[in-house]
C-alpha atoms as a PDB file:
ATOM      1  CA  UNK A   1     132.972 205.806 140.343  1.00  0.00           C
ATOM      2  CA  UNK A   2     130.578 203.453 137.683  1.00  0.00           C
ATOM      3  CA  UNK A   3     127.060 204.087 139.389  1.00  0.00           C
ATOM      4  CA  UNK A   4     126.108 207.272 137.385  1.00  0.00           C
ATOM      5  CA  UNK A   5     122.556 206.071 137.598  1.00  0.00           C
ATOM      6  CA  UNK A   6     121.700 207.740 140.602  1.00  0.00           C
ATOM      7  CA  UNK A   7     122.902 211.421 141.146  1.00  0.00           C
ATOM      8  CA  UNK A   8     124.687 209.738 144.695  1.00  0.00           C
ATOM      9  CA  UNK A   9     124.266 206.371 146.740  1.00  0.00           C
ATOM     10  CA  UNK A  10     124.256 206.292 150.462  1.00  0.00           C
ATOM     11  CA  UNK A  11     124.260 203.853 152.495  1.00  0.00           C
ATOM     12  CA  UNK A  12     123.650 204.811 156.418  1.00  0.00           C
ATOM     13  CA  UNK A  13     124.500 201.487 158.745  1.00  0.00           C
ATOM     14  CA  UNK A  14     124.334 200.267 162.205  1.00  0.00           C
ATOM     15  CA  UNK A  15     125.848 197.449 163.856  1.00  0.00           C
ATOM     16  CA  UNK A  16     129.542 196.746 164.701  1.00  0.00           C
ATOM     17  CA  UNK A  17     130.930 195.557 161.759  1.00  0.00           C
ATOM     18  CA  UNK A  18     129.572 194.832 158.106  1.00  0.00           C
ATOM     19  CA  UNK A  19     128.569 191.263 159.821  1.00  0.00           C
ATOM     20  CA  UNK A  20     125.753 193.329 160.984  1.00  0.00           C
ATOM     21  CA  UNK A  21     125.040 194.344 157.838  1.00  0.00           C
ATOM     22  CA  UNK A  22     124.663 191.483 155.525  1.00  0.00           C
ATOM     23  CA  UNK A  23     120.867 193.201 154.121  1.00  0.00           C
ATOM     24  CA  UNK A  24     122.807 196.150 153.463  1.00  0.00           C
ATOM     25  CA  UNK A  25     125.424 194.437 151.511  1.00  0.00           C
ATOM     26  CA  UNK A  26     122.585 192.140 149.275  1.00  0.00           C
ATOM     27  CA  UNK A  27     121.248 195.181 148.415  1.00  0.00           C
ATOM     28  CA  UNK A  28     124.294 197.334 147.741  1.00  0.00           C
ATOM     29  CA  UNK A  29     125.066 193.973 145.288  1.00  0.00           C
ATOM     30  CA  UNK A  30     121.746 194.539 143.609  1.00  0.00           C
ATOM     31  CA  UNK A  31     122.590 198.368 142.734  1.00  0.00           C
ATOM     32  CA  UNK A  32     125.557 197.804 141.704  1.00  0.00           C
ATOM     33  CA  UNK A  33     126.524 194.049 140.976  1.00  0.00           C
ATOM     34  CA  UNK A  34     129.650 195.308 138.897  1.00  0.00           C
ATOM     35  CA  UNK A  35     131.809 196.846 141.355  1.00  0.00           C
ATOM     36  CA  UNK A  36     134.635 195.325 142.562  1.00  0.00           C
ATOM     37  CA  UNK A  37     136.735 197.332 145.097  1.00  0.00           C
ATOM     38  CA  UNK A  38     135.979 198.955 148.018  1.00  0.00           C
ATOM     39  CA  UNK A  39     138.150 201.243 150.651  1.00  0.00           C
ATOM     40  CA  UNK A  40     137.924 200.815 153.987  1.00  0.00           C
ATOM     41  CA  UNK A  41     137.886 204.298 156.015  1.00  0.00           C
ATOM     42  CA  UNK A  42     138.571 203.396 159.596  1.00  0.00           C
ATOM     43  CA  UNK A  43     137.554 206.291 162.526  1.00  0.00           C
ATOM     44  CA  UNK A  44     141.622 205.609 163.604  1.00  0.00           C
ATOM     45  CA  UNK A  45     144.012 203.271 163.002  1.00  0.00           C
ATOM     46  CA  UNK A  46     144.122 201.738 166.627  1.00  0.00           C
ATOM     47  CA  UNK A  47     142.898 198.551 166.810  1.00  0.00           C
ATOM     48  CA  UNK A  48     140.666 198.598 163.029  1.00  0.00           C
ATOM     49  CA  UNK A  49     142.640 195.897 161.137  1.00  0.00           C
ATOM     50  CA  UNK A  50     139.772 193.525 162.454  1.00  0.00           C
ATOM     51  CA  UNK A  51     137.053 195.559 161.249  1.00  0.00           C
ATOM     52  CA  UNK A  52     138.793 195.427 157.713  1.00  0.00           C
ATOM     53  CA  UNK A  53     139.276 191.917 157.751  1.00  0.00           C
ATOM     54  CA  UNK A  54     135.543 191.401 158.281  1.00  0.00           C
ATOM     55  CA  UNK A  55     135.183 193.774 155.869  1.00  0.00           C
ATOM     56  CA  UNK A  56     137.351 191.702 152.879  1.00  0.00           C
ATOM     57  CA  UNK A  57     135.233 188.946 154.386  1.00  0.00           C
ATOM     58  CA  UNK A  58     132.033 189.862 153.739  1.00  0.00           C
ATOM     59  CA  UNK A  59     132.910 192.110 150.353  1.00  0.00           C
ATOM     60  CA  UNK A  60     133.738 188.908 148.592  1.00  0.00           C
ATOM     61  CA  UNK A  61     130.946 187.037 149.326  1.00  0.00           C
ATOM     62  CA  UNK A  62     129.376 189.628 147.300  1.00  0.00           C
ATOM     63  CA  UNK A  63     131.865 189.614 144.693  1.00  0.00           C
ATOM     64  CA  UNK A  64     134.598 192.196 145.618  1.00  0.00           C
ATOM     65  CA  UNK A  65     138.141 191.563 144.388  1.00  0.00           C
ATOM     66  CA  UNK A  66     139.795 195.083 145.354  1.00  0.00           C
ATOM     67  CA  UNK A  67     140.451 196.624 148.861  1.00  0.00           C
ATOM     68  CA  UNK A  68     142.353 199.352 150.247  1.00  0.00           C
ATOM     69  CA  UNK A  69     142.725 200.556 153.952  1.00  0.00           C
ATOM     70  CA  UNK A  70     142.620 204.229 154.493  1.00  0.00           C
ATOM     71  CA  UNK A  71     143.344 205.583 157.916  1.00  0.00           C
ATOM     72  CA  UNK A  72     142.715 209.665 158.282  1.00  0.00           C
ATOM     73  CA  UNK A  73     144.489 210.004 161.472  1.00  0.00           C
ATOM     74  CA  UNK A  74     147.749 208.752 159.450  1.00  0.00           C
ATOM     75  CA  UNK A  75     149.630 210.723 156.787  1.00  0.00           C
ATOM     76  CA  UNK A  76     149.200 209.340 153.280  1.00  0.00           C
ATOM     77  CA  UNK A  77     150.258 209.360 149.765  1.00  0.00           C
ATOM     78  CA  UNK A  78     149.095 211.077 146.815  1.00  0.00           C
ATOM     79  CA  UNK A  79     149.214 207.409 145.323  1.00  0.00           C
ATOM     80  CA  UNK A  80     147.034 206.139 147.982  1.00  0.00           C
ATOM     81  CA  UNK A  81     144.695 208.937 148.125  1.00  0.00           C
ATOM     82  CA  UNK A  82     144.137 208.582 144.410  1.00  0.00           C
ATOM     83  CA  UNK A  83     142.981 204.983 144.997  1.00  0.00           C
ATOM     84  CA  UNK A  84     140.869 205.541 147.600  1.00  0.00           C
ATOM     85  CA  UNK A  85     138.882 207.967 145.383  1.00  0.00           C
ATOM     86  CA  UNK A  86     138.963 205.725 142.563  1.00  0.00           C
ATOM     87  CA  UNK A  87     137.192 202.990 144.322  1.00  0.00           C
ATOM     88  CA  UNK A  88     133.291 201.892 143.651  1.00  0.00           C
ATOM     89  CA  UNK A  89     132.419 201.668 146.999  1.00  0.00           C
ATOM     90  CA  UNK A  90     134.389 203.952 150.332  1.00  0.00           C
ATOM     91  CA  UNK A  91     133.033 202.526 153.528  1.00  0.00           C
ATOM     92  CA  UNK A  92     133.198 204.683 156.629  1.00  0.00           C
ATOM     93  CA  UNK A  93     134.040 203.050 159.516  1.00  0.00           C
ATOM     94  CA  UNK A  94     132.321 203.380 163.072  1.00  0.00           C
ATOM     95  CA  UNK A  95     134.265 205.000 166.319  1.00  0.00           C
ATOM     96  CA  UNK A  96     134.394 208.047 168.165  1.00  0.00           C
ATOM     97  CA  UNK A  97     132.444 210.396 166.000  1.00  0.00           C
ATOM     98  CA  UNK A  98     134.676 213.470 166.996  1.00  0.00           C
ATOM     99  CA  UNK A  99     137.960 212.144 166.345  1.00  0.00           C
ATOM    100  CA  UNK A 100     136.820 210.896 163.220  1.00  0.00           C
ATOM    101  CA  UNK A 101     135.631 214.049 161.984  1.00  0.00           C
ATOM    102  CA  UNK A 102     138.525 215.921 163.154  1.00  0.00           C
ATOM    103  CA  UNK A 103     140.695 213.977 161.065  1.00  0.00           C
ATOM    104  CA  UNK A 104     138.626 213.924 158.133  1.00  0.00           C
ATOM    105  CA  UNK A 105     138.900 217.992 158.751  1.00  0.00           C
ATOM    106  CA  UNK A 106     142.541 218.068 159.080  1.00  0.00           C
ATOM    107  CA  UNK A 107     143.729 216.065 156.539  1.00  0.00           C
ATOM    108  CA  UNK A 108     141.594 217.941 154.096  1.00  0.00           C
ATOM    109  CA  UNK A 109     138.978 215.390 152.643  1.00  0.00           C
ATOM    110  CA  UNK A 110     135.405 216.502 153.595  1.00  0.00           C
ATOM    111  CA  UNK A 111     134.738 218.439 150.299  1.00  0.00           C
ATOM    112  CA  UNK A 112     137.022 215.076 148.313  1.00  0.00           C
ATOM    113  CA  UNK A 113     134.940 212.630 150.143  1.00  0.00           C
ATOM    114  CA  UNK A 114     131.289 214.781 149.505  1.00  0.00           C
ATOM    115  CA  UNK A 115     132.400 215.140 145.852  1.00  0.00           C
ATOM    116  CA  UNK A 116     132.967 211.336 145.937  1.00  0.00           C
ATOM    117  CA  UNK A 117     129.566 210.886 146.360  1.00  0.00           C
ATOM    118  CA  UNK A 118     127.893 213.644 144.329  1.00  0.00           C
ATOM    119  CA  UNK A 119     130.056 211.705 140.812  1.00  0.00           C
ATOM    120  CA  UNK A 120     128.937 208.975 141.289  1.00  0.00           C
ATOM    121  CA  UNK A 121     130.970 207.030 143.912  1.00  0.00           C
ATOM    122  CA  UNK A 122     128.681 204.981 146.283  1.00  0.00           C
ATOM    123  CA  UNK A 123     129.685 206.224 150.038  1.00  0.00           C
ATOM    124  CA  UNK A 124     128.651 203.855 153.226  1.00  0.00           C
ATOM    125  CA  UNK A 125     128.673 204.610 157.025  1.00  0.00           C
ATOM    126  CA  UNK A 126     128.742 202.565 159.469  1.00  0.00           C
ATOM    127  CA  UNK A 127     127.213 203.884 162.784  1.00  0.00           C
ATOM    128  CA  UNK A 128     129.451 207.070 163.478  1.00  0.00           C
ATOM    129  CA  UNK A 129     130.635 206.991 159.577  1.00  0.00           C
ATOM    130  CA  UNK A 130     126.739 207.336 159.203  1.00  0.00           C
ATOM    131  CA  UNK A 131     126.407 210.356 161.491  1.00  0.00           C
ATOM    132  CA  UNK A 132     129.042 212.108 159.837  1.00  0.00           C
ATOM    133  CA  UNK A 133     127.297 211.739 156.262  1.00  0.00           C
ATOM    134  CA  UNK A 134     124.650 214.119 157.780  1.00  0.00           C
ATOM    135  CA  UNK A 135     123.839 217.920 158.023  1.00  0.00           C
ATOM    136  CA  UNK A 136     125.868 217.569 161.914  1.00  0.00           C
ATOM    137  CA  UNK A 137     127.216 215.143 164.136  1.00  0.00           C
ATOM    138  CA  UNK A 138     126.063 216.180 167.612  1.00  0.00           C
ATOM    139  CA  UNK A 139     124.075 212.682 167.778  1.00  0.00           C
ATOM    140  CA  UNK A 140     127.611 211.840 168.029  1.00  0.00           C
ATOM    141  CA  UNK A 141     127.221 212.559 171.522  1.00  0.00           C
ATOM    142  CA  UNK A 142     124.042 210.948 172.350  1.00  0.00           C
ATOM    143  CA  UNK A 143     122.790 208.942 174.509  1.00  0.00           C
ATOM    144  CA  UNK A 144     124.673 210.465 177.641  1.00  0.00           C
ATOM    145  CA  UNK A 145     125.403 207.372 179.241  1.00  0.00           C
ATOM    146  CA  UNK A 146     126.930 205.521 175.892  1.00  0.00           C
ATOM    147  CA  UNK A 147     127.900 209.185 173.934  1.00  0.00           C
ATOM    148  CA  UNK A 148     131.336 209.593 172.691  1.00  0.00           C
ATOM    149  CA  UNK A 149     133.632 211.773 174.195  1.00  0.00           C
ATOM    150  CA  UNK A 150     134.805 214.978 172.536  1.00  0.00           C
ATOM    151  CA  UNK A 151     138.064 214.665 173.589  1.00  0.00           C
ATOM    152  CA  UNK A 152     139.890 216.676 170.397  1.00  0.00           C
ATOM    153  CA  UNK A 153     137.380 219.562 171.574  1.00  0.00           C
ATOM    154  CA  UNK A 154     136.099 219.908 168.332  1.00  0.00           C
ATOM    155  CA  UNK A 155     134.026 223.044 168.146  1.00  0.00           C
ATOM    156  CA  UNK A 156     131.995 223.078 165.095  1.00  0.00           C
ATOM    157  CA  UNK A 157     129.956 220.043 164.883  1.00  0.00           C
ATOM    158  CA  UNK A 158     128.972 220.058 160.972  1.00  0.00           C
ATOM    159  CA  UNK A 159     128.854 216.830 158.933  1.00  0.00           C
ATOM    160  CA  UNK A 160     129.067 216.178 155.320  1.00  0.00           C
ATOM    161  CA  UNK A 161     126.018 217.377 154.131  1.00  0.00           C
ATOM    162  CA  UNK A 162     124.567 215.005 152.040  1.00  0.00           C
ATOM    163  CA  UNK A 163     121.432 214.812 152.892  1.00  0.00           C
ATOM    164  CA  UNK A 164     118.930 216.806 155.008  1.00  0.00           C
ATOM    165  CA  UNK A 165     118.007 214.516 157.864  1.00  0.00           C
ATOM    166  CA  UNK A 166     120.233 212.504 160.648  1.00  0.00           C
ATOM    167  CA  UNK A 167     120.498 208.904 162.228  1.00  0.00           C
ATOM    168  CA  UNK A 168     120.896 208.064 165.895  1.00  0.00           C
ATOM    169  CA  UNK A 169     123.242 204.408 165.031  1.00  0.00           C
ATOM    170  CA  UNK A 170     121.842 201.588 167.836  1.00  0.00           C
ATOM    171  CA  UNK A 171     118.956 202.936 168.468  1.00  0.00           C
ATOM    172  CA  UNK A 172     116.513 200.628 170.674  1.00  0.00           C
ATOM    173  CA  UNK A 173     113.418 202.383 171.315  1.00  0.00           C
ATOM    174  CA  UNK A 174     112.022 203.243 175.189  1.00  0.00           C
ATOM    175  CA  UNK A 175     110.599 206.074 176.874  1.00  0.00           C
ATOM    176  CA  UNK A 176     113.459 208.576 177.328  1.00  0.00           C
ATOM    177  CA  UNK A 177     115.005 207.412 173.978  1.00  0.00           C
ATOM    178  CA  UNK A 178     112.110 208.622 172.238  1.00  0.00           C
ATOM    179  CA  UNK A 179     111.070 211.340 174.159  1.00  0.00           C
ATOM    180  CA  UNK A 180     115.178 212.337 173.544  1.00  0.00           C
ATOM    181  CA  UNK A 181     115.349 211.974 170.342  1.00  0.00           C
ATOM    182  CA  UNK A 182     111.737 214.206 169.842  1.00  0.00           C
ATOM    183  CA  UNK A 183     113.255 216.709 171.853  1.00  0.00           C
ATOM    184  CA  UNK A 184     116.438 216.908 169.809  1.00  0.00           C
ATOM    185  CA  UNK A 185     114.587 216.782 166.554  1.00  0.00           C
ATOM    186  CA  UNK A 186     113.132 220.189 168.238  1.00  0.00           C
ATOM    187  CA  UNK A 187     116.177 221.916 169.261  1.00  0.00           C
ATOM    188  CA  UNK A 188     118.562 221.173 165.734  1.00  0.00           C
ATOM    189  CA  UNK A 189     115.677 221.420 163.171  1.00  0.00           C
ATOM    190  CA  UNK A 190     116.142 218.024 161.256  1.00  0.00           C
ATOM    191  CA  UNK A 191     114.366 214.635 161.399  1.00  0.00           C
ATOM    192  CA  UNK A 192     116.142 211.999 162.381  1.00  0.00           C
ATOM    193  CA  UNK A 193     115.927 208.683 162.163  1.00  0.00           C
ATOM    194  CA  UNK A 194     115.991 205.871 164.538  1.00  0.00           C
ATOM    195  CA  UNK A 195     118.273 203.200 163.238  1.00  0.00           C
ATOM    196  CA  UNK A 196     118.538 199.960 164.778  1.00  0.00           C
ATOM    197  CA  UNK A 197     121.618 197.355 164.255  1.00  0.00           C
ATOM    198  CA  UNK A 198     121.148 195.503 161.001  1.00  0.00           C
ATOM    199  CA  UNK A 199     119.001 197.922 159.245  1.00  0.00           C
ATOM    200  CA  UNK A 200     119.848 200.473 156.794  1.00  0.00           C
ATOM    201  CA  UNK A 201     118.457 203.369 155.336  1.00  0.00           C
ATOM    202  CA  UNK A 202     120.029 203.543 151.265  1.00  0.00           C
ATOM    203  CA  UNK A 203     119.413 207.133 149.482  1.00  0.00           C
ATOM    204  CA  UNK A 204     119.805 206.691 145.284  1.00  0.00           C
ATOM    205  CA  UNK A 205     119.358 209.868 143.695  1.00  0.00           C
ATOM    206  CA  UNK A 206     116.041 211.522 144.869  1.00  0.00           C
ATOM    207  CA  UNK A 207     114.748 207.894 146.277  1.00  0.00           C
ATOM    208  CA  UNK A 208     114.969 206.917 150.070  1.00  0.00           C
ATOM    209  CA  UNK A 209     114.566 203.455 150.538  1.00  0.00           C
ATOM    210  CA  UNK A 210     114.204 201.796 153.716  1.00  0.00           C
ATOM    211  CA  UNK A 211     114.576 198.043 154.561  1.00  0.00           C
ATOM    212  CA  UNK A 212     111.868 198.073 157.760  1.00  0.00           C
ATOM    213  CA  UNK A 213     110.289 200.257 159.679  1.00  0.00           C
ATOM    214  CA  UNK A 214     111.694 202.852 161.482  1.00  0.00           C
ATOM    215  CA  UNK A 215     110.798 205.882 163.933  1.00  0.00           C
ATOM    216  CA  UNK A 216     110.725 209.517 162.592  1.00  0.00           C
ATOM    217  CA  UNK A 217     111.453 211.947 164.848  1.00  0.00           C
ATOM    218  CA  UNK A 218     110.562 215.036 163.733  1.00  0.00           C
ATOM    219  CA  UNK A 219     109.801 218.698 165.031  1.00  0.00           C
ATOM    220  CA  UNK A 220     109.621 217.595 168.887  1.00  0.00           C
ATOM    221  CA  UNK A 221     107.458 214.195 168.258  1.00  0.00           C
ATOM    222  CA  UNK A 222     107.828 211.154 167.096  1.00  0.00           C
ATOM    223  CA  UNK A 223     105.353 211.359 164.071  1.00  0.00           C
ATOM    224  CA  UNK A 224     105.194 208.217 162.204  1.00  0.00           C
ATOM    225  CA  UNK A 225     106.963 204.760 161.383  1.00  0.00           C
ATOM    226  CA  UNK A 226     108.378 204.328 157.956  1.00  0.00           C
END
């Protein structure tokens, strides 16, 4: 945890992988172009070893020697938990939304992995890691006919906290989208943001920094582009 510049540093994704991502990555290298290792947090273990190979992959073109892969839905050590903190950068995976924050729940690591981020440590979600860096994670669940299933039946929908607005991952804008989205922006109280694959929104300290435009959503209506 090295980046005591900024109070925290966010990084809220879209995309598949961190292929999607390579803006997001050139400018996480420009905040911080000392760190070295990173920890992957996959949603599950099923089927992720991919996702953290593209992940080594694209860390070291930016100069990353150091990587550790973290499952939550798998028991762990003391010994690897202790790394995982200790790394400059924890990278939260994308997934079901639901499982993934049931597992963060269970195993005990929301108020570790918000504390991560409030000393210093730069935290980065990928698409449903990004939702669950936010006040909730009902956009979890949206749209209907691509949402993600609440199979564990988790009943309180809260996220991380860390910052007062939300992100709706893959977001391509049309009619119902947006008139969706202002809807929901109505009915839970936050803005959110529409974030398309390949974009990213990074928060440093009291600064919100945005690589291209995107839709605010925002008390029932979409009110401006950033």
């Amino acid at each position: 945890m090295k980046n005591k510049k900024f109070d925290k540093t966010l990084f809220f994704l879209s995309g598949e992988n961190t292929s999607d991502n390579k803006k997001a990555l050139k400018h996480l290298k420009k905040v911080a172009p000392k760190n070295k290792s990173v920890t992957f947090i996959p949603s599950q273990k099923f089927d992720t070893k991919s996702e953290f190979q593209q992940l080594k992959k694209d860390f070291k073109k930016i100069g990353y020697k150091e990587f550790n892969y973290f499952p939550v839905d798998q028991d762990f050590s003391r010994t690897s938990l202790t790394k995982t903190l200790n790394s400059d950068v924890i990278f939260l995976g994308g997934g079901n939304t639901f499982y993934f924050m049931n597992s963060i729940r269970k195993r005990k690591l929301t108020k570790l992995l918000k504390d991560y981020a409030l000393a210093g440590g730069i935290l980065m979600g990928l698409s449903a890691g990004a939702i669950i860096m936010t006040p909730q994670i009902h956009l979890g669940g949206f749209p209907r006919e691509d949402a993600d299933t609440n199979d564990v039946n988790l009943n309180k929908l809260k996220g991380l906290k860390l910052v007062n607005f939300e992100v709706c991952p893959h977001y391509i804008s049309s009619k119902k989208t947006n008139n969706d989205l202002s809807a929901y922006s109505s009915l839970y109280h936050n803005p959110v943001y529409g974030l398309k694959d390949g974009d990213f929104i990074c928060i440093q300290g009291s600064q919100i920094i945005f690589n291209a435009k995107m839709p605010l959503f925002k008390n029932g209506s979409e009110i401006k582009l950033i």
